[in-house]
Protein backbone atom coordinates (compact mmCIF):
# COMPACT_ATOMS: atom_id res chain seq x y z
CA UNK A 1 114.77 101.01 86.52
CA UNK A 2 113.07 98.08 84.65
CA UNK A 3 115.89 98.13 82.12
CA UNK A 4 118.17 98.18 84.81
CA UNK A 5 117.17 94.96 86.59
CA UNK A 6 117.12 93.47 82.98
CA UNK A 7 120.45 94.25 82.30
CA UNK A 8 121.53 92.75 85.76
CA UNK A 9 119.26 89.35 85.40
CA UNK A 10 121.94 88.39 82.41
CA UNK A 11 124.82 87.62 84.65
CA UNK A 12 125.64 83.98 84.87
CA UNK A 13 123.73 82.31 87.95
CA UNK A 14 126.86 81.27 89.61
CA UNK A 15 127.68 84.92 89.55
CA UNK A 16 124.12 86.19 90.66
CA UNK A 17 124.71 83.23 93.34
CA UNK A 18 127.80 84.72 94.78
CA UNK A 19 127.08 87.96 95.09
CA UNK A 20 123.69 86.72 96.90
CA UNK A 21 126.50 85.22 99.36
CA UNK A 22 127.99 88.61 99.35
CA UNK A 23 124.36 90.40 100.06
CA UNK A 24 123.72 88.01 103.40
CA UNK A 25 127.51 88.65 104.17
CA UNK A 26 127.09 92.41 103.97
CA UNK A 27 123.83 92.48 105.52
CA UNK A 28 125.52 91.41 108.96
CA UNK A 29 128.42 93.87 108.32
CA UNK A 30 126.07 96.88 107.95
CA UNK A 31 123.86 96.11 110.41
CA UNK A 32 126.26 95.64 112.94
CA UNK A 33 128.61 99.18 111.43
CA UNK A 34 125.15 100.91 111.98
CA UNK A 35 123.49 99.57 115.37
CA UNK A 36 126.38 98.14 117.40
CA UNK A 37 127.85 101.33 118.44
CA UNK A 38 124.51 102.57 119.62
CA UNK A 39 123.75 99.12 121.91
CA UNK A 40 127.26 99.33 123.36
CA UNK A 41 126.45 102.56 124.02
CA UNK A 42 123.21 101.61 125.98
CA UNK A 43 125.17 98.54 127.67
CA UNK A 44 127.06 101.48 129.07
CA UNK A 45 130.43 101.28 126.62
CA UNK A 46 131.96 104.37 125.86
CA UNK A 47 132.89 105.48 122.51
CA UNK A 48 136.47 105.08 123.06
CA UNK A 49 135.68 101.26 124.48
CA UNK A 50 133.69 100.41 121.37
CA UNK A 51 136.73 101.94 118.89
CA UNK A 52 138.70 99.55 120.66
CA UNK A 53 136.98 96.59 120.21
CA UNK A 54 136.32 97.53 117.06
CA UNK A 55 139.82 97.85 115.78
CA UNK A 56 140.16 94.17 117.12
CA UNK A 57 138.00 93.04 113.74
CA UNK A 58 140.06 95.29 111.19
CA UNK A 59 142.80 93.78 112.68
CA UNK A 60 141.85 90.24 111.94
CA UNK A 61 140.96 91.42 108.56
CA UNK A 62 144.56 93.10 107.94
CA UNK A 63 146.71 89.96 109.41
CA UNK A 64 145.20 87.51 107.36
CA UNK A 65 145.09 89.53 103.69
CA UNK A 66 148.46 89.44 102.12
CA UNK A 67 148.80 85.42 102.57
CA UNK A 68 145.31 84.95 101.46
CA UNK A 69 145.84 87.00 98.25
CA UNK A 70 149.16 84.73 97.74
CA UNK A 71 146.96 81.55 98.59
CA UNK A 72 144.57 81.97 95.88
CA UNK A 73 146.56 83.18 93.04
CA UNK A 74 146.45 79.29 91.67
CA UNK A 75 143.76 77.56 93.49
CA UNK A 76 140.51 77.54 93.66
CA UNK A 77 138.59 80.34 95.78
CA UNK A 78 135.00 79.14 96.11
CA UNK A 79 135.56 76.53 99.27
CA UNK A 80 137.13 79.97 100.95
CA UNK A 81 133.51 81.46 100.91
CA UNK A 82 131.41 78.65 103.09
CA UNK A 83 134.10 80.50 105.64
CA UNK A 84 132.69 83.65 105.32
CA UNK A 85 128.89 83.07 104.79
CA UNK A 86 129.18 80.50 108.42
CA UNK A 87 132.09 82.64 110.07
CA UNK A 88 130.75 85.83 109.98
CA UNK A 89 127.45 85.02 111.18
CA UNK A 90 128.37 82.81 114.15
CA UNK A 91 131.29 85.60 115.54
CA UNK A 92 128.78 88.46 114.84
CA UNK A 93 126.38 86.40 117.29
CA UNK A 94 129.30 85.81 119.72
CA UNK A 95 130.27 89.19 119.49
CA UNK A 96 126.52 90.04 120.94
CA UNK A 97 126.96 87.51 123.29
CA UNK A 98 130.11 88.98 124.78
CA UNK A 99 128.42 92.72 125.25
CA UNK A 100 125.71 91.77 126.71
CA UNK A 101 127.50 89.35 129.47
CA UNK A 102 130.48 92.27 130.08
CA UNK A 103 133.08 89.52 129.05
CA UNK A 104 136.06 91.52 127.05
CA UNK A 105 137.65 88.59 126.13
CA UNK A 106 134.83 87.10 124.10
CA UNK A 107 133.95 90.52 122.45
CA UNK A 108 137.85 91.19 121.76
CA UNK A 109 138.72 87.23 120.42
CA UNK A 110 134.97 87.82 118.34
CA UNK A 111 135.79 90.88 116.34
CA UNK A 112 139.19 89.16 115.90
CA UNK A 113 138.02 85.82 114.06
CA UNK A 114 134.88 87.75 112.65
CA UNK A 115 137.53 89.99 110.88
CA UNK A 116 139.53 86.92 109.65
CA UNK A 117 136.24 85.38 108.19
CA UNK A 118 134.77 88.76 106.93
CA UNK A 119 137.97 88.61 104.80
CA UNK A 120 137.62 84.97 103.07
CA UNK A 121 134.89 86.68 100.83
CA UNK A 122 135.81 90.30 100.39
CA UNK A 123 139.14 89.35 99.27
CA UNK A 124 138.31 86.54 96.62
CA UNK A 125 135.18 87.67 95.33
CA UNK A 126 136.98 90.31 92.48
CA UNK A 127 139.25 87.73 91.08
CA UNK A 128 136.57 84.97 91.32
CA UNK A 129 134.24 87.73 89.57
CA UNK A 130 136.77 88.47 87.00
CA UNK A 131 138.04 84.97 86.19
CA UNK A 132 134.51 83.43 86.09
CA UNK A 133 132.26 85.79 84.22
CA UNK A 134 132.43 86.91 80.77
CA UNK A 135 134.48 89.88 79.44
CA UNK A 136 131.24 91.67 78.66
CA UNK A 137 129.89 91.03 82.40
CA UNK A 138 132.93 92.49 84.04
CA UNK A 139 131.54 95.81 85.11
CA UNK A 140 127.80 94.44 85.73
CA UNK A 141 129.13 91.77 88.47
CA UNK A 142 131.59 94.18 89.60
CA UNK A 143 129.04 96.82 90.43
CA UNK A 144 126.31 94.54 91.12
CA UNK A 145 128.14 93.21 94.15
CA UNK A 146 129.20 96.19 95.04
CA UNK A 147 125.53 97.36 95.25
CA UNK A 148 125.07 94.73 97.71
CA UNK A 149 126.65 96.83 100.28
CA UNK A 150 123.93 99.78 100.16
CA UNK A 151 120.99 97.06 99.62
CA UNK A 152 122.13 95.17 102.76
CA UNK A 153 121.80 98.87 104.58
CA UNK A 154 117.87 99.06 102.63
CA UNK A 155 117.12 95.87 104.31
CA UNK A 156 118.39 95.87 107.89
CA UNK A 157 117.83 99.82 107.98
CA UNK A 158 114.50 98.94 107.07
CA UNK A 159 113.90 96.15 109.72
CA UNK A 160 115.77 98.00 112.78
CA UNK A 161 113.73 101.30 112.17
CA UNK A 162 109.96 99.20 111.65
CA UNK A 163 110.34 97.02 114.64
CA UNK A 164 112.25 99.60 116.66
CA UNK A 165 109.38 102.02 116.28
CA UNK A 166 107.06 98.97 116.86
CA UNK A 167 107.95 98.10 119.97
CA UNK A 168 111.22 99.79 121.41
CA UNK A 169 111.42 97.10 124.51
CA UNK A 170 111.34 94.21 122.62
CA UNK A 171 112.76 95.05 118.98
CA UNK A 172 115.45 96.65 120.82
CA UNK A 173 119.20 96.62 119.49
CA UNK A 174 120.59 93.97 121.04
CA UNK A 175 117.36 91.99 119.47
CA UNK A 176 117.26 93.05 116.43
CA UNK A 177 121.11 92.28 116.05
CA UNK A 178 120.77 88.61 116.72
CA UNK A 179 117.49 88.37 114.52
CA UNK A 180 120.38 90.16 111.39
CA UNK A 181 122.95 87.37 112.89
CA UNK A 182 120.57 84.32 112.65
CA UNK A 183 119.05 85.68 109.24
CA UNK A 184 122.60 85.73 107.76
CA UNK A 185 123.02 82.20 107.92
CA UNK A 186 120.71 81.84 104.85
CA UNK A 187 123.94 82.98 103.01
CA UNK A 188 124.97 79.17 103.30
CA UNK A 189 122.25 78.22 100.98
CA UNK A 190 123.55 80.43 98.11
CA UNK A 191 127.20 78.91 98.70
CA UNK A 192 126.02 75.71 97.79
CA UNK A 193 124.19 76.96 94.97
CA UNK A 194 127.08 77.78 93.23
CA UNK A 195 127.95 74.68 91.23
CA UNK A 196 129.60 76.09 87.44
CA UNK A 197 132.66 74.35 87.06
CA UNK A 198 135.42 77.04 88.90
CA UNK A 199 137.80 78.68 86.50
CA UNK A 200 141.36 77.57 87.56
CA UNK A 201 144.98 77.98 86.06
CA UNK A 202 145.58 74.49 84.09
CA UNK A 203 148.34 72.28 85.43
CA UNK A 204 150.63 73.08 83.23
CA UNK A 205 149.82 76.64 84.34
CA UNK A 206 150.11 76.28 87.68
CA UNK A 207 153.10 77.36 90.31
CA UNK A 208 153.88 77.90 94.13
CA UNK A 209 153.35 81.73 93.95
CA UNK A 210 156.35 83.84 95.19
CA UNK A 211 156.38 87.54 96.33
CA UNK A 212 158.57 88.15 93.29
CA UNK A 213 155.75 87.23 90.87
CA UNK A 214 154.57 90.68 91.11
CA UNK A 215 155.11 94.04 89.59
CA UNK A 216 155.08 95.80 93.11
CA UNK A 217 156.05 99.65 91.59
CA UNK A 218 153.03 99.21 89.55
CA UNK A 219 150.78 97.86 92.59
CA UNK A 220 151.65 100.55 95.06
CA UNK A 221 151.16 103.14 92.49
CA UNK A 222 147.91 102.08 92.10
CA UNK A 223 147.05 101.55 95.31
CA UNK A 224 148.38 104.91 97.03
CA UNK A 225 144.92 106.32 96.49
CA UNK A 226 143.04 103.69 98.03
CA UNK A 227 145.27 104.01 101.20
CA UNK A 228 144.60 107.41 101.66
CA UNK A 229 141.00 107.42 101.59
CA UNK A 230 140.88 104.42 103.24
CA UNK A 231 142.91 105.91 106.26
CA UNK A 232 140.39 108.95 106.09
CA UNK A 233 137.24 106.90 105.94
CA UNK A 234 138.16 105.08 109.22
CA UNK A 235 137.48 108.17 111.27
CA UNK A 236 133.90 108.56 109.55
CA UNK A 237 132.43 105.79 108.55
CA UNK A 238 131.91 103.17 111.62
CA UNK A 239 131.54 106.62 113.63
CA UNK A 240 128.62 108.22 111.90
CA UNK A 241 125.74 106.41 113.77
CA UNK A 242 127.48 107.93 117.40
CA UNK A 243 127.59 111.29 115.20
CA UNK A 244 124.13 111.68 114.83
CA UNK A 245 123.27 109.98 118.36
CA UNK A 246 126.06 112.18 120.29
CA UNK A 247 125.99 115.54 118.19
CA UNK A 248 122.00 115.75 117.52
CA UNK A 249 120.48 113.37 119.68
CA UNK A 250 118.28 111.24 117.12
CA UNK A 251 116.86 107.86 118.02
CA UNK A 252 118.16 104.42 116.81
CA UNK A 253 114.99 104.37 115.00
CA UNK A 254 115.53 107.72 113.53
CA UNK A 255 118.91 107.03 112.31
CA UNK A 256 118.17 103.60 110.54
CA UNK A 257 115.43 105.52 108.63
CA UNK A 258 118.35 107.89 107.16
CA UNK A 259 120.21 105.00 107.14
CA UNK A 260 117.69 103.43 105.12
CA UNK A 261 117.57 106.60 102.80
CA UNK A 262 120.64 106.83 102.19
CA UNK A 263 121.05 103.44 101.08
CA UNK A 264 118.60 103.56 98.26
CA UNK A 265 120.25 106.54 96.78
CA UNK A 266 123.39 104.82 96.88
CA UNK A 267 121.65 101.49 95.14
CA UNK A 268 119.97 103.11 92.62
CA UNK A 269 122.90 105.42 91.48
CA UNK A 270 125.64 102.73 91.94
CA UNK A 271 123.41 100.34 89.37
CA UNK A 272 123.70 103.70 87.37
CA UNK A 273 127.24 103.20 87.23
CA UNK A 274 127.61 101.14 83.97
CA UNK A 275 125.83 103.51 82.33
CA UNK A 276 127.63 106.74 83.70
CA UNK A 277 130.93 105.18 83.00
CA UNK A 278 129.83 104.72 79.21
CA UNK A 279 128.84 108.41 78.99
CA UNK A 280 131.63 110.34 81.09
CA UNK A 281 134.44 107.93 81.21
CA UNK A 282 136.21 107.77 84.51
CA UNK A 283 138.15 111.29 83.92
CA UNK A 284 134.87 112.66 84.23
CA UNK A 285 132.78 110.72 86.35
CA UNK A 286 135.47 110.19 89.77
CA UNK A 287 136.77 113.09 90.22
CA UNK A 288 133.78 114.88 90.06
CA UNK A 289 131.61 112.42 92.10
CA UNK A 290 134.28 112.39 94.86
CA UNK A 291 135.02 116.19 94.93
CA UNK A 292 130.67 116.52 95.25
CA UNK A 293 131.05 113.97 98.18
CA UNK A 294 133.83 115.56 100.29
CA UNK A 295 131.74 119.38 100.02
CA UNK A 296 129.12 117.37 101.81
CA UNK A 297 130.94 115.79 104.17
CA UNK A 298 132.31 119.18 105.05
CA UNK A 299 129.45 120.65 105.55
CA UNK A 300 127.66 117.79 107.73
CA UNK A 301 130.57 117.72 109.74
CA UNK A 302 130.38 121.28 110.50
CA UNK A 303 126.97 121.32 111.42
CA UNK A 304 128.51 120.76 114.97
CA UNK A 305 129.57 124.14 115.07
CA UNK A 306 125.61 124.80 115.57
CA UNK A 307 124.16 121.80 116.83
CA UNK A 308 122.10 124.01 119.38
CA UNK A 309 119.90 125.06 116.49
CA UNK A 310 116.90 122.85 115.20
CA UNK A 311 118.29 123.84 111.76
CA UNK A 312 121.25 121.83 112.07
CA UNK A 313 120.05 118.02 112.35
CA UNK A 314 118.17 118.73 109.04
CA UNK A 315 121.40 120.05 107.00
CA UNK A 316 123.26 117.22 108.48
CA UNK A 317 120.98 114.50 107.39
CA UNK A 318 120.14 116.22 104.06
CA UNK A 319 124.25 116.12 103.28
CA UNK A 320 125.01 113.36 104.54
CA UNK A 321 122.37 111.57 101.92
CA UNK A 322 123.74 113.76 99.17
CA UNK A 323 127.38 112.11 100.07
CA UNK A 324 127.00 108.96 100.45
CA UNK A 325 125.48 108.29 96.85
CA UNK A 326 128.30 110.71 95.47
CA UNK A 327 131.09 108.95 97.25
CA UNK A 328 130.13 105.02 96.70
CA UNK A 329 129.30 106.07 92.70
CA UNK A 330 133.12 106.35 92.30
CA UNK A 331 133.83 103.09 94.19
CA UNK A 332 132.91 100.57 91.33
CA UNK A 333 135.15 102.27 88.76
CA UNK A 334 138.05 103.41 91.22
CA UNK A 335 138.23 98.93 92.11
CA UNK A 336 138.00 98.37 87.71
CA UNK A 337 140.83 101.33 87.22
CA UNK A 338 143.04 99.54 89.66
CA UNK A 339 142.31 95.92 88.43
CA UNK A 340 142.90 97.24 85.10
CA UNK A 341 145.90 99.43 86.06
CA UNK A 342 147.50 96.73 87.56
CA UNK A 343 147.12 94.00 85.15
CA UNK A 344 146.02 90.36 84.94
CA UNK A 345 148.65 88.59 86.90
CA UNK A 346 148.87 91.28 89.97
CA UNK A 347 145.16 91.22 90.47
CA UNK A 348 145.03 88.57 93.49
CA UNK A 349 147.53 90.73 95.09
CA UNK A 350 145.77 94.24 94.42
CA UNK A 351 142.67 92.18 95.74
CA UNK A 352 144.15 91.28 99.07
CA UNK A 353 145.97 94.09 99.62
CA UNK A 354 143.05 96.40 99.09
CA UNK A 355 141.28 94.59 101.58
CA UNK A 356 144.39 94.73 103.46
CA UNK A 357 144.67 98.78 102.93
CA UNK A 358 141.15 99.16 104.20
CA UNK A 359 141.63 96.69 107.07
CA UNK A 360 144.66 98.46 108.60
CA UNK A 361 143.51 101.70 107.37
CA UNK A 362 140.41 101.54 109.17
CA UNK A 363 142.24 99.69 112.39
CA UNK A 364 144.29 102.51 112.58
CA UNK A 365 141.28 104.83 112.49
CA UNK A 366 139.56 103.40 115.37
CA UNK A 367 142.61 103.52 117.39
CA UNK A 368 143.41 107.04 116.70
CA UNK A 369 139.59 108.06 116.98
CA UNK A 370 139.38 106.33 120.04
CA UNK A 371 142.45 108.31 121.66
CA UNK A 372 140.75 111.42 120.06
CA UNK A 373 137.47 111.07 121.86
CA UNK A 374 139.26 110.06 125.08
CA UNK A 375 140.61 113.58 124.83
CA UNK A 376 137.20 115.30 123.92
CA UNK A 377 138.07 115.98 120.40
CA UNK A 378 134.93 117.48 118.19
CA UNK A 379 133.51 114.91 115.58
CA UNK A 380 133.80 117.72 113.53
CA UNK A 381 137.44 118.09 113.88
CA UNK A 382 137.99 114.13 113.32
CA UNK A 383 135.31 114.31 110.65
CA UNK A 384 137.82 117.39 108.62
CA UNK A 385 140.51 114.91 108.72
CA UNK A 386 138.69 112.21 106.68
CA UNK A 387 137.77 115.60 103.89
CA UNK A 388 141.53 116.30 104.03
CA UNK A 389 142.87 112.99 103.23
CA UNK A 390 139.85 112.91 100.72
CA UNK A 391 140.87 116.05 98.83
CA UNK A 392 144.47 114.18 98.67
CA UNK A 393 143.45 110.95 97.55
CA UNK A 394 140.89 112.05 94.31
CA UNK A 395 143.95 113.93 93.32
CA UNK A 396 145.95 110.69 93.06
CA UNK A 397 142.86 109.14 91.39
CA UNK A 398 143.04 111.83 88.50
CA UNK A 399 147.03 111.07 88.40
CA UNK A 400 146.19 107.08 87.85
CA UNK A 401 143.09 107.86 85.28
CA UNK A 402 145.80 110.05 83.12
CA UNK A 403 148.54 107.36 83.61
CA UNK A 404 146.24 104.79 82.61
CA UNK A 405 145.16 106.60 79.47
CA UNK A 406 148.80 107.32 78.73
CA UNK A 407 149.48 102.89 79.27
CA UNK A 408 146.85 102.43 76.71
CA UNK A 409 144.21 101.35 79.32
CA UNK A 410 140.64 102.59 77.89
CA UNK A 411 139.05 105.25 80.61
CA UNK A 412 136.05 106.33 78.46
């Protein structure tokens, strides 16, 4: 693990800075993925009311991504993330705000602009990444920021289930969600920190960028994949918290401590993923990750079938931590493949419209697992749809790995 965090302390500091931005950014998201369902809940929301609001910030996320990937093609990306690390904060709070007064307007217009500001870091950050950092620290940045996401759930699984079990009254959700808002702020600092002189196309270089700039058979190859799982993730992933409230009746303290779990198996196996990569190659290492992942996804899901049983809150929690390290290994080298796949000049597009992809993807989700619930449909059912679309979308993967290998495009 030592060698590990060696291997990570090399990246450039401007790097190390952003992805700190990232962390605070992330931090907020997870927090809010995890704990927000559950304090609507207690506010008296339904499941299909918080889908809906919900698919109010994917929205925001989706309407803003294409022209934002065109926008930074030739300009400089690093004034686009003192948006994020202030926006995301200060809509998150308003979003609290608006639950606990009742006010649908404010938590609807919230999720909206906390969507739009979400996206003015998780849209820049690869191509800042890859035109800032050396060759040799491609993979490093790329999966340290992608760790971020599963340290952000250590952290703020780790303060929700401490204080929750503390004192349940005070450190309640609502609570603990405006201490995550308030703390995220701090990703401001980091923004400012980042001072190295910002990699830009030279004047001469530089050109209005036009739709026709890009090679768009090779982009929505590429990114085929990405929309299916993404499609199938949206009826799991901001769902599972209700999943293990609804289905087996654990605590909100109880389900930040698997929370919490499950995020340090995905950290320490994602910061793994350098090092797998070397030794499998991606032929290997996704399809076999993601295949491992959607057999325990399966058989969480089903545990519904026999909820009544004490037996079947353990084998849910025990699967879902063997699938969330599984799935989120691949993630890393599934974003590299495509950057690589699609080549240097399409990579500001791939960037915004896989933020895009997941955006609408995920909107789509909520809307359609919001109708679902309205009509009593099982999680289990829903939860089959996302292993389906799964199954579909690692098959793709292999497809791109064997293209890519035929293109020349190393995937050892």
């Amino acid at each position: 693990m030592l060698s590990l965090i060696k291997d990570y302390s090399k990246l450039d500091k401007p790097i190390l800075n952003l992805i700190a931005v990232e962390f605070f950014v992330q931090l907020i998201n997870v927090a809010f993925v995890a704990i927000l369902p559950l304090y609507m809940k207690a506010e008296g929301y339904s499941d299909a009311e918080y889908a809906h609001f919900t698919s109010y910030r994917y929205f925001g996320m989706l309407a803003l991504a294409v022209s934002l990937g065109i926008y930074i093609k030739n300009r400089k990306i690093l004034p686009l993330f003192y948006v994020a690390a202030i926006g995301v904060p200060l809509f998150g709070f308003l979003i609290l705000v608006g639950v606990h007064l009742h006010y649908m307007s404010l938590i609807l217009i919230a999720h909206l602009l906390w969507g739009t500001c979400y996206t003015f870091i998780q849209i820049p950050v690869l191509p800042y990444i890859l035109r800032n950092a050396p060759s040799e620290q491609h993979t490093l940045a790329i999966t340290l920021n992608y760790v971020m996401w599963s340290l952000a759930s250590i952290i703020s699984s780790l303060i929700v289930a401490v204080f929750n079990q503390i004192d349940p009254d005070l450190f309640n959700e609502r609570n603990l969600l405006f201490a995550i808002a308030i703390i995220g702020f701090v990703g401001v600092h980091f923004v400012v920190k980042i001072k190295k002189e910002e990699q830009v196309p030279s004047p001469q270089e530089k050109k209005k960028a036009s739709i026709r700039d890009y090679d768009w058979k090779l982009i929505i190859k590429a990114l085929t994949p990405t929309t299916i799982i993404a499609i199938g993730a949206g009826f799991t992933i901001p769902f599972i918290s209700l999943f293990f409230s609804n289905v087996h009746n654990m605590s909100t303290a109880a389900i930040s401590i698997i929370n919490f779990l499950a995020a340090c198996l995905v950290t320490y196996i994602a910061m793994l993923v350098p090092s797998i990569k070397k030794k499998y190659g991606y032929k290997k290492a996704v399809p076999t990750t993601q295949s491992l992942a959607i057999i325990a996804l399966i058989i969480m899901a089903t545990t519904q079938y026999y909820s009544e049983y004490s037996i079947a809150v353990y084998v849910a929690v025990i699967f879902y931590l063997l699938r969330q390290p599984l799935m989120n290994t691949a993630a890393p080298m599934t974003s590299e493949i495509t950057m690589n796949y699609v080549g240097e000049k399409n990579r500001e597009m791939t960037s915004a419209l896989t933020s895009a992809i997941w955006s609408g993807s995920t909107y789509f989700s909520a809307v359609v697992f919001g109708i679902l619930r309205h009509l009593d449909v099982r999680y289990v059912n829903i939860f089959l749809i996302t292993a389906g679309m799964y199954i579909v979308g690692v098959i793709w993967y292999s497809i791109l790995i064997y293209d890519s290998e035929k293109r020349g495009i190393s995937v050892k």
